[in-house]
Protein backbone atom coordinates (compact mmCIF):
# COMPACT_ATOMS: atom_id res chain seq x y z
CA UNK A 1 188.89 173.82 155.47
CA UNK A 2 186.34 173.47 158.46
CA UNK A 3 188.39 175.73 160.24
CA UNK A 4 189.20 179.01 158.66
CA UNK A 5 193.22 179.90 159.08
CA UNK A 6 193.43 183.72 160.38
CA UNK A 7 193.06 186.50 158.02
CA UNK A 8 196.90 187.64 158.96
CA UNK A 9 198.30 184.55 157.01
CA UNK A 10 196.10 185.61 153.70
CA UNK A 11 194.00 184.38 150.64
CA UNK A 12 196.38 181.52 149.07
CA UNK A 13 195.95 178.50 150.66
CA UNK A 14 198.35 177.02 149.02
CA UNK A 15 200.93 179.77 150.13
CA UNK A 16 199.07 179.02 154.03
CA UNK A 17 199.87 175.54 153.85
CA UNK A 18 203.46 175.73 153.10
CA UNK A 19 203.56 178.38 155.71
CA UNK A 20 202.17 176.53 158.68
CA UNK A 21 204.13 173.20 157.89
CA UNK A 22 207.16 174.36 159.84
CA UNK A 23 205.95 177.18 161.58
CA UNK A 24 205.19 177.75 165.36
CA UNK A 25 201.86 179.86 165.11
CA UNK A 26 198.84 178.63 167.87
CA UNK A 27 197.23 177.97 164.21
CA UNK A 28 200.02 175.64 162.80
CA UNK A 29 199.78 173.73 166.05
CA UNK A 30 196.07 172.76 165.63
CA UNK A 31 196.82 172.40 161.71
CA UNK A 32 199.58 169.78 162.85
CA UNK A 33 197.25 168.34 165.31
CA UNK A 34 194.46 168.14 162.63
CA UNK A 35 197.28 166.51 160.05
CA UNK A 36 197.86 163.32 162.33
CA UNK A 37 194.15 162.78 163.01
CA UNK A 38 193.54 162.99 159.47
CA UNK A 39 196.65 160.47 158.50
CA UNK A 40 195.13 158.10 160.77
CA UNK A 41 191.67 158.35 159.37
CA UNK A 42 193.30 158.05 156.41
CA UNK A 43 195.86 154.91 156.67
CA UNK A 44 193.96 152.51 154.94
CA UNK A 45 193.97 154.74 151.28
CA UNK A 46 197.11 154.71 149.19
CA UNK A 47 199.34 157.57 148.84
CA UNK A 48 199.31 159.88 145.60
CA UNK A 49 201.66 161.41 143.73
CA UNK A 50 199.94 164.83 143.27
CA UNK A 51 202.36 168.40 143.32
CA UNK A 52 200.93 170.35 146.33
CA UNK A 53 199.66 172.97 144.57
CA UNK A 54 197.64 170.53 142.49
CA UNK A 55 196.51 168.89 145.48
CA UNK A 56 195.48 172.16 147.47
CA UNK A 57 193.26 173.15 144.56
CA UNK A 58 191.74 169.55 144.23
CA UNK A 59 190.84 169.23 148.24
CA UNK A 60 189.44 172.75 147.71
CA UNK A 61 187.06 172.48 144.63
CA UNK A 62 186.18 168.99 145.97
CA UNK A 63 184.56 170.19 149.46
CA UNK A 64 183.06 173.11 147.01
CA UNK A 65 182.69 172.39 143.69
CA UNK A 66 179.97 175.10 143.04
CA UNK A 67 182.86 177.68 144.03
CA UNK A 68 184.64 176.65 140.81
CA UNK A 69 185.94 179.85 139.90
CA UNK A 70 187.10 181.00 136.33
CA UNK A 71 188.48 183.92 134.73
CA UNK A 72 186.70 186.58 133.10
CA UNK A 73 189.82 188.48 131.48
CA UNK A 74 192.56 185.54 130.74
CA UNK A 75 195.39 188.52 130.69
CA UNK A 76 194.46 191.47 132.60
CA UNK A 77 196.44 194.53 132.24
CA UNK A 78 199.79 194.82 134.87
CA UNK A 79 197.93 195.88 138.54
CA UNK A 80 194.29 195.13 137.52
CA UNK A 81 192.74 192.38 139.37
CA UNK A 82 190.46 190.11 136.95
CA UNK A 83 186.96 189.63 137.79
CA UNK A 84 186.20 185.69 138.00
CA UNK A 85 182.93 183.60 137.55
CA UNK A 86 181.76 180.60 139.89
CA UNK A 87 180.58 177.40 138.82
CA UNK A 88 177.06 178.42 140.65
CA UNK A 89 176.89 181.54 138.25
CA UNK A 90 178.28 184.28 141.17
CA UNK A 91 180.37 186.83 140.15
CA UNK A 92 183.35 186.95 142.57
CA UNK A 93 186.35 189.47 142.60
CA UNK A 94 189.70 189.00 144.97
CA UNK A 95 189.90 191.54 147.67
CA UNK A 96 192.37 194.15 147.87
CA UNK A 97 195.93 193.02 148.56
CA UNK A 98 195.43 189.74 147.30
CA UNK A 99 198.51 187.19 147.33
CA UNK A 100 196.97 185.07 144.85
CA UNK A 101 197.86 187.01 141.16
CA UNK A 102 196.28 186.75 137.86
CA UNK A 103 195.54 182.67 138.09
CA UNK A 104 192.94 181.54 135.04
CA UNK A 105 191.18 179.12 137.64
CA UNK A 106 190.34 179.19 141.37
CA UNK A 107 189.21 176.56 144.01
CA UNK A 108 187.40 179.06 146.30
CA UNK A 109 187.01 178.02 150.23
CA UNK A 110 185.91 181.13 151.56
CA UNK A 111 183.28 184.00 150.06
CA UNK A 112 181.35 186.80 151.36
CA UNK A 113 179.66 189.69 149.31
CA UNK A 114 179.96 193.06 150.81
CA UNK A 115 176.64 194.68 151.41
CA UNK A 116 175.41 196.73 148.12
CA UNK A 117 178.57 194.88 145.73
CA UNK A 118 177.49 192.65 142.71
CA UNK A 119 179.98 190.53 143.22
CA UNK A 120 181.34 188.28 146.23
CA UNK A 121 184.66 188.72 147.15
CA UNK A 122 187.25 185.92 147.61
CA UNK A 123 189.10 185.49 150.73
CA UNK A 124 190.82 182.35 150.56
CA UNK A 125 191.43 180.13 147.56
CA UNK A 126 193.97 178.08 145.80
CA UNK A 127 194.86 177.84 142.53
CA UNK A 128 193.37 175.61 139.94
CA UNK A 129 193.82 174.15 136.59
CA UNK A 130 191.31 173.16 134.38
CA UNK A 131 191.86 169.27 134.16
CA UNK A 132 191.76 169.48 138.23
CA UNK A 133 188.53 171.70 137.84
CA UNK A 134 187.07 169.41 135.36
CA UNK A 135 187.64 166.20 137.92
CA UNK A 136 186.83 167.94 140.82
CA UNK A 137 184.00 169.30 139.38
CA UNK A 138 182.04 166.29 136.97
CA UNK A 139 179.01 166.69 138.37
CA UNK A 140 178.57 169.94 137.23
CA UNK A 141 179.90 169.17 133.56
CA UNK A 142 177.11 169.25 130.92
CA UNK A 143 176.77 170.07 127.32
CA UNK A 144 173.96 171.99 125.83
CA UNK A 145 173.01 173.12 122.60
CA UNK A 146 171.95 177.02 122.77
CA UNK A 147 170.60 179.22 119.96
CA UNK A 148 169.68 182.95 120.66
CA UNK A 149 169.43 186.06 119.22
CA UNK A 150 172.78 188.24 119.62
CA UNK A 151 172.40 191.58 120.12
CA UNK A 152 175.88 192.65 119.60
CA UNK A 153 176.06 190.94 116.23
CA UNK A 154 172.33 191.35 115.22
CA UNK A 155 172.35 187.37 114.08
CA UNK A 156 171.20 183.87 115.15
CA UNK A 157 173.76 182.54 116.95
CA UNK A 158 173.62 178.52 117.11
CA UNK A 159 176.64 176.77 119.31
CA UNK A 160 177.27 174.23 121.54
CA UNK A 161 178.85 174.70 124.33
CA UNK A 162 180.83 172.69 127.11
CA UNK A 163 180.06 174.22 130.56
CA UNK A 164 181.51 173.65 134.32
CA UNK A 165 178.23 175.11 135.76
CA UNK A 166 177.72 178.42 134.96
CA UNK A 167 181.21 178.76 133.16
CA UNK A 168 181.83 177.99 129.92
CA UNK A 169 184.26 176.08 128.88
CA UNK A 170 184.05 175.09 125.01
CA UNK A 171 181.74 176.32 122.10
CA UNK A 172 181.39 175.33 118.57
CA UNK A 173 179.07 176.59 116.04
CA UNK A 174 176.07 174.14 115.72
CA UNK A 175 175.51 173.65 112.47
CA UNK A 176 172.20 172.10 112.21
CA UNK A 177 170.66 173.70 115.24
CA UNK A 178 166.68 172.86 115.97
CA UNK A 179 164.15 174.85 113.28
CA UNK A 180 162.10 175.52 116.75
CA UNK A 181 165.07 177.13 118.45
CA UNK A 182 165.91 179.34 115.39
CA UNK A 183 162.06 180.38 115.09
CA UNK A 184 162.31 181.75 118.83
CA UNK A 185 165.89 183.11 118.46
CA UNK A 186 164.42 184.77 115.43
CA UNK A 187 161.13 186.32 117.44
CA UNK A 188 163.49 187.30 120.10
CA UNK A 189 165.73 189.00 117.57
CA UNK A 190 162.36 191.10 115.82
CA UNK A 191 160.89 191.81 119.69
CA UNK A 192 164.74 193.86 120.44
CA UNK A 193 165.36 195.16 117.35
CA UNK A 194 161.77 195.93 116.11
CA UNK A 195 159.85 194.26 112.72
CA UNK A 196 160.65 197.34 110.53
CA UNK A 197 164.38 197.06 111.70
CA UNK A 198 164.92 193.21 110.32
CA UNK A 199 161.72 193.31 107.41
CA UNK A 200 161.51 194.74 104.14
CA UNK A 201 158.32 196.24 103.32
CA UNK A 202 158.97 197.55 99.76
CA UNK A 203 155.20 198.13 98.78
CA UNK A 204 153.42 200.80 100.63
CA UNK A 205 151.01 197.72 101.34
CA UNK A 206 151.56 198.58 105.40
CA UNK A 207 151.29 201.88 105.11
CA UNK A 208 147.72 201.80 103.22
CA UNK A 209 146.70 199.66 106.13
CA UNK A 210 148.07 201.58 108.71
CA UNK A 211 146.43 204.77 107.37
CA UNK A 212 142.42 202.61 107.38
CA UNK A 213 142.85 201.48 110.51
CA UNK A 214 143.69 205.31 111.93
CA UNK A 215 140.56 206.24 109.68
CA UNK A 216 138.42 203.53 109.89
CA UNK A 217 139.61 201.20 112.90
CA UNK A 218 138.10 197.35 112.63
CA UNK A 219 138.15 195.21 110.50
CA UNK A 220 141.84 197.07 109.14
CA UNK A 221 144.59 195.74 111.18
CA UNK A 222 147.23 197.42 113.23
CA UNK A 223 150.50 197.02 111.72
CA UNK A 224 152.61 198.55 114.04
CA UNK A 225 155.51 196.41 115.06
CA UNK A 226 154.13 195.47 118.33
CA UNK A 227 151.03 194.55 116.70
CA UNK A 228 152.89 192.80 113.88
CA UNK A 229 154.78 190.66 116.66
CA UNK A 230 151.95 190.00 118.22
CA UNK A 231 150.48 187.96 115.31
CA UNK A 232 153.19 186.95 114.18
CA UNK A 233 151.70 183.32 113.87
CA UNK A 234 148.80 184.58 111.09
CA UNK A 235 151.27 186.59 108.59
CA UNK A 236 154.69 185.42 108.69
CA UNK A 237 154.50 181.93 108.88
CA UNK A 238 155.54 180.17 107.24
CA UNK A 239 158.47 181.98 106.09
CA UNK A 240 159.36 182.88 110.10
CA UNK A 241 160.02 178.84 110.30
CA UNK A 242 161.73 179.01 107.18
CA UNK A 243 164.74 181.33 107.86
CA UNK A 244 167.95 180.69 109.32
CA UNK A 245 169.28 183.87 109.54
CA UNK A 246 168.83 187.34 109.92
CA UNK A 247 169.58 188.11 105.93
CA UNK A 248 166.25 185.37 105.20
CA UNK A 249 163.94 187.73 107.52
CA UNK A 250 165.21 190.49 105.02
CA UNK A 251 164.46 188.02 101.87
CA UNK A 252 160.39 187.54 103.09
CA UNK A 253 157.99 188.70 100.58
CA UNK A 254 156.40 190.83 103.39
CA UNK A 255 154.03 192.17 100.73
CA UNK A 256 152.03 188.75 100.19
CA UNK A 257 152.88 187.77 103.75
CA UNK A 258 150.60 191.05 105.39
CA UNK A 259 148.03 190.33 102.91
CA UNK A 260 146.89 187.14 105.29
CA UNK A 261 145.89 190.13 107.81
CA UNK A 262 143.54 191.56 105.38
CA UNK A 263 139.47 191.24 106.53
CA UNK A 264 138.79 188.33 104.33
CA UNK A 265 136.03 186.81 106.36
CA UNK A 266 133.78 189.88 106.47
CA UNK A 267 134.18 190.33 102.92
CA UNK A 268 136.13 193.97 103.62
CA UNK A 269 139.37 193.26 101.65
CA UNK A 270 138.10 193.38 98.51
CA UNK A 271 137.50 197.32 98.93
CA UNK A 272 141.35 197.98 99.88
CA UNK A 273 141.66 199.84 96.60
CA UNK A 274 138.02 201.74 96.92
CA UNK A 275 139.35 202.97 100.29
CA UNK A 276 142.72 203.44 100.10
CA UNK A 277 144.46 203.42 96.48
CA UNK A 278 147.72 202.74 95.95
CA UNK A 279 147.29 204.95 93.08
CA UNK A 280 145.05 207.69 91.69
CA UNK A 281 144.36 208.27 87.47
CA UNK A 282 144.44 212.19 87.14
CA UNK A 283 142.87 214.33 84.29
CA UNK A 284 145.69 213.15 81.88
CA UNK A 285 144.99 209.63 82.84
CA UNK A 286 148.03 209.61 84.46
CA UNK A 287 148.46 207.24 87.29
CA UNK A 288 149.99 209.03 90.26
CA UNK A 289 150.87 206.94 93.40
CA UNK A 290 149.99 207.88 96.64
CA UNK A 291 152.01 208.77 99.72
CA UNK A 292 150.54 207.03 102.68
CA UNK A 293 153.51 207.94 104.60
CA UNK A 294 152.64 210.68 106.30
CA UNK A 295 149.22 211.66 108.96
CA UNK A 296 146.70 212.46 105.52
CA UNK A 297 147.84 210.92 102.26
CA UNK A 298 149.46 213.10 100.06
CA UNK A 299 149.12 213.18 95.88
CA UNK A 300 152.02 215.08 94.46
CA UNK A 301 151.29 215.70 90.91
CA UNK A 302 152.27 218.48 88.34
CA UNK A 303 149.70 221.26 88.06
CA UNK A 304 148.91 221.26 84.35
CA UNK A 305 148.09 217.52 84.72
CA UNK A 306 144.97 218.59 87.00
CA UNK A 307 143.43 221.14 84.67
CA UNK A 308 140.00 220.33 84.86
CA UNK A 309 139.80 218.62 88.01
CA UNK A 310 137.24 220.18 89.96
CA UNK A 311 137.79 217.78 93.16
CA UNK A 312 140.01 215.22 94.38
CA UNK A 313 138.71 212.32 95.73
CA UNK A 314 138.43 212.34 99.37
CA UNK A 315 139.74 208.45 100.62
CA UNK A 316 138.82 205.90 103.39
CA UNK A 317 135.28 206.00 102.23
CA UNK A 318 134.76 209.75 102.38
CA UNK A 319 136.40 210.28 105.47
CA UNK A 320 139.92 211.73 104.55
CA UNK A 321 140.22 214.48 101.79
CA UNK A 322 143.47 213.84 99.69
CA UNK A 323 146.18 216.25 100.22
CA UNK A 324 147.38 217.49 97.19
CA UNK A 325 150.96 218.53 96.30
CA UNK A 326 150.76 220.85 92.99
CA UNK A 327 154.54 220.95 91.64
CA UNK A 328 155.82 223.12 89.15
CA UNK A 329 157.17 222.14 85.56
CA UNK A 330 160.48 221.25 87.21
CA UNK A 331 158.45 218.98 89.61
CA UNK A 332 159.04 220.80 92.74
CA UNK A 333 155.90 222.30 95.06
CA UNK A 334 154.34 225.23 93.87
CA UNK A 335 151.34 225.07 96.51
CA UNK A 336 149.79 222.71 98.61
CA UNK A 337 145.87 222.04 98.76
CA UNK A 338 143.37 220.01 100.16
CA UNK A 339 140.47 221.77 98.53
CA UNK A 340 141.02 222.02 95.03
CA UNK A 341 138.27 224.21 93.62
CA UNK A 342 139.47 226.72 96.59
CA UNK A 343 142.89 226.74 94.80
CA UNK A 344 141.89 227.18 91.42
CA UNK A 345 139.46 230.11 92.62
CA UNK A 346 141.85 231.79 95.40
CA UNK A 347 145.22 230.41 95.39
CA UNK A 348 145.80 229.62 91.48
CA UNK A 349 146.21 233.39 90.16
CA UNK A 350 149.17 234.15 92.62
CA UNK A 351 150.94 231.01 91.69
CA UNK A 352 149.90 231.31 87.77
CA UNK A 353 152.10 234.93 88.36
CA UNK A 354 154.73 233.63 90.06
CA UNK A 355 155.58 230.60 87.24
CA UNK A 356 154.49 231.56 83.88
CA UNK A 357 157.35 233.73 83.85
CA UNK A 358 160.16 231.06 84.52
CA UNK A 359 158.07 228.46 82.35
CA UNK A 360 156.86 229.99 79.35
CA UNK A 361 156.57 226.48 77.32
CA UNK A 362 153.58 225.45 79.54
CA UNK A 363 150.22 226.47 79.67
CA UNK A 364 149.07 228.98 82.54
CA UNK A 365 145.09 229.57 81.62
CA UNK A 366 143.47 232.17 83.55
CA UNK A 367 140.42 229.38 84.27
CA UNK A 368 141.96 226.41 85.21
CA UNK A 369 139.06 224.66 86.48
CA UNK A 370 137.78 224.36 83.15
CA UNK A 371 141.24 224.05 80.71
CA UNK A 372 142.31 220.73 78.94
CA UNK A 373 145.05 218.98 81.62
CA UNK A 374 148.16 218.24 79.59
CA UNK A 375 151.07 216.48 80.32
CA UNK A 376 153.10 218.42 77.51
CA UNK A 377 154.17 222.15 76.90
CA UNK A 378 153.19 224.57 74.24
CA UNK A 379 153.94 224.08 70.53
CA UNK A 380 156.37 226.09 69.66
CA UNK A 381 155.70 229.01 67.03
């Protein structure tokens, strides 16, 4: 192996060997000539039964066991060379032409990687088998417990796996796997796939906070998700410690959890529902909830329930008018205003036109701004 046979012969040393045994190449002269020195060196150590194939591979992965080499594709299709994996963590492929076949294991000699190629490329090896690789290679042998987020599956995965090296060669599911290990898998899994992707936030409890701290800034958090991640420590422990899986990250009460980012210490969190309602009481005492989901919060509300209203409350202490949705009997828009005493005055007498036509049963007053609000139609006569 210190001296490299010529290229001409090829990549299998094992197929090199048998070739140079008998043969009367310059190179199987000084391989005969190396033979007897070696025997001598040697005549002390007792013979072994080993096949020659299984004792090419085992002289190979001996002198370099980091070149352990396994299979990436165990059956690749007919002509297709498989890509392999070395024990140091190299990607290696065999070079064009390549004697050696479709062999699960590989003691590689000889490697070089061609400038601007990811992987190195084999040029002479023999074959291996996994109990030779194991022995030849029992320094490298370790077993590790690993839990991570997979991306591919969008789960915790927990195993433990046997490795050569870099190459795996056994995995079971772990099934007690370290709380502290799951907790980071877990982060990992909300920092690639994003807090609203794996959290439930069935309140609009986020949004209301979102929309003070566009308005109003400090003390109202930012609940984005990178903000969310970020103090991830202060609101969603300990439930984060808590799950196993990505279906318990679904199961957190996310609604109590954000409520730990409220401004409790300045005293602000008490006016959450002064500044930004989760509901509003209309003329007919109806309560209407509010959408914070878009850039101003929106009230959608039927008209005749608003009779009487001459302004809607304007939100974030002042700052924000409410954007009002006025629907029509059958609940869908009929105009939309953020100045209501403009509507009754300008825009009300176009839509009153339009409607009272379609929905005789309800009330259309020519004043609005001063008529009962009413939930109900007409009596009939």
């Amino acid at each position: 192996l210190s001296e490299e046979p010529p290229r001409a012969l090829g990549d299998d040393l094992g197929a090199v060997w048998r070739g140079v045994k008998d043969s009367r190449d310059p190179y199987a002269g000084r391989w005969r000539d190396e033979v007897r020195r070696l025997q001598r060196a040697t005549s002390d150590e007792p013979a072994t039964a080993l096949p020659d194939a299984t004792a090419v591979g085992l002289v190979v992965a001996l002198a370099f066991p980091e070149r352990i080499a396994r299979a990436r594709v165990e059956r690749p299709a007919p002509g297709e060379r498989s890509p392999y994996l070395m024990a140091s963590g190299t990607a290696a492929e065999l070079a064009p032409g390549t004697a050696l076949g479709a062999l699960p294991w590989l003691a590689v000699a000889v490697a070089d990687r061609p400038a601007g190629s990811p992987s190195a490329r084999i040029l002479h090896a023999a074959a291996l088998d996994e109990n030779t690789a194991r022995l030849a290679g029992a320094p490298l042998l370790s077993t590790r417990a690993e839990v991570h987020w997979d991306t591919r599956r969008s789960e915790v995965v927990a195993r433990r796996v046997d490795s050569l090296g870099a190459v795996e060669l056994a995995e079971k599911p772990l099934t007690n796997p370290d709380r502290a290990l799951v907790r980071t898998a877990l982060l990992e899994g909300l920092t690639r796939e994003g807090v609203s992707a794996l959290l439930t936030f069935p309140s609009n409890l986020r949004e209301r906070l979102a929309f003070l701290h566009a308005a109003i800034g400090d003390p109202w958090p930012d609940v984005s998700d990178a903000a969310l991640l970020e103090r991830a420590e202060e609101w969603l422990e300990p439930e984060l410690s808590r799950a196993r899986r990505r279906s318990d990250l679904a199961r957190i009460n996310t609604t109590d959890a954000l409520q730990r980012l409220l401004p409790w210490a300045s005293g602000q969190a008490g006016r959450l529902e002064e500044l930004a309602p989760e509901r509003i009481t209309v003329p007919t005492g109806s309560k209407i909830r509010v959408d914070y989901s878009t850039d101003r919060p929106v009230l959608a509300v039927k008209l005749q329930e608003l009779f009487g209203w001459k302004a809607a409350p304007a939100l974030a202490g002042g700052r924000v008018p409410l954007t009002i949705h006025l629907l029509s009997p059958a609940g869908r828009p009929a105009a939309i205003t953020g100045d209501l005493a403009s509507f009754w005055h300008n825009g009300y007498p176009a839509v009153r036109a339009d409607l009272r036509g379609r929905y005789p049963r309800h009330p259309w007053p020519e004043d609005p701004s001063t008529a009962e609000p009413t939930k109900r139609t007409n009596a009939r006569k």
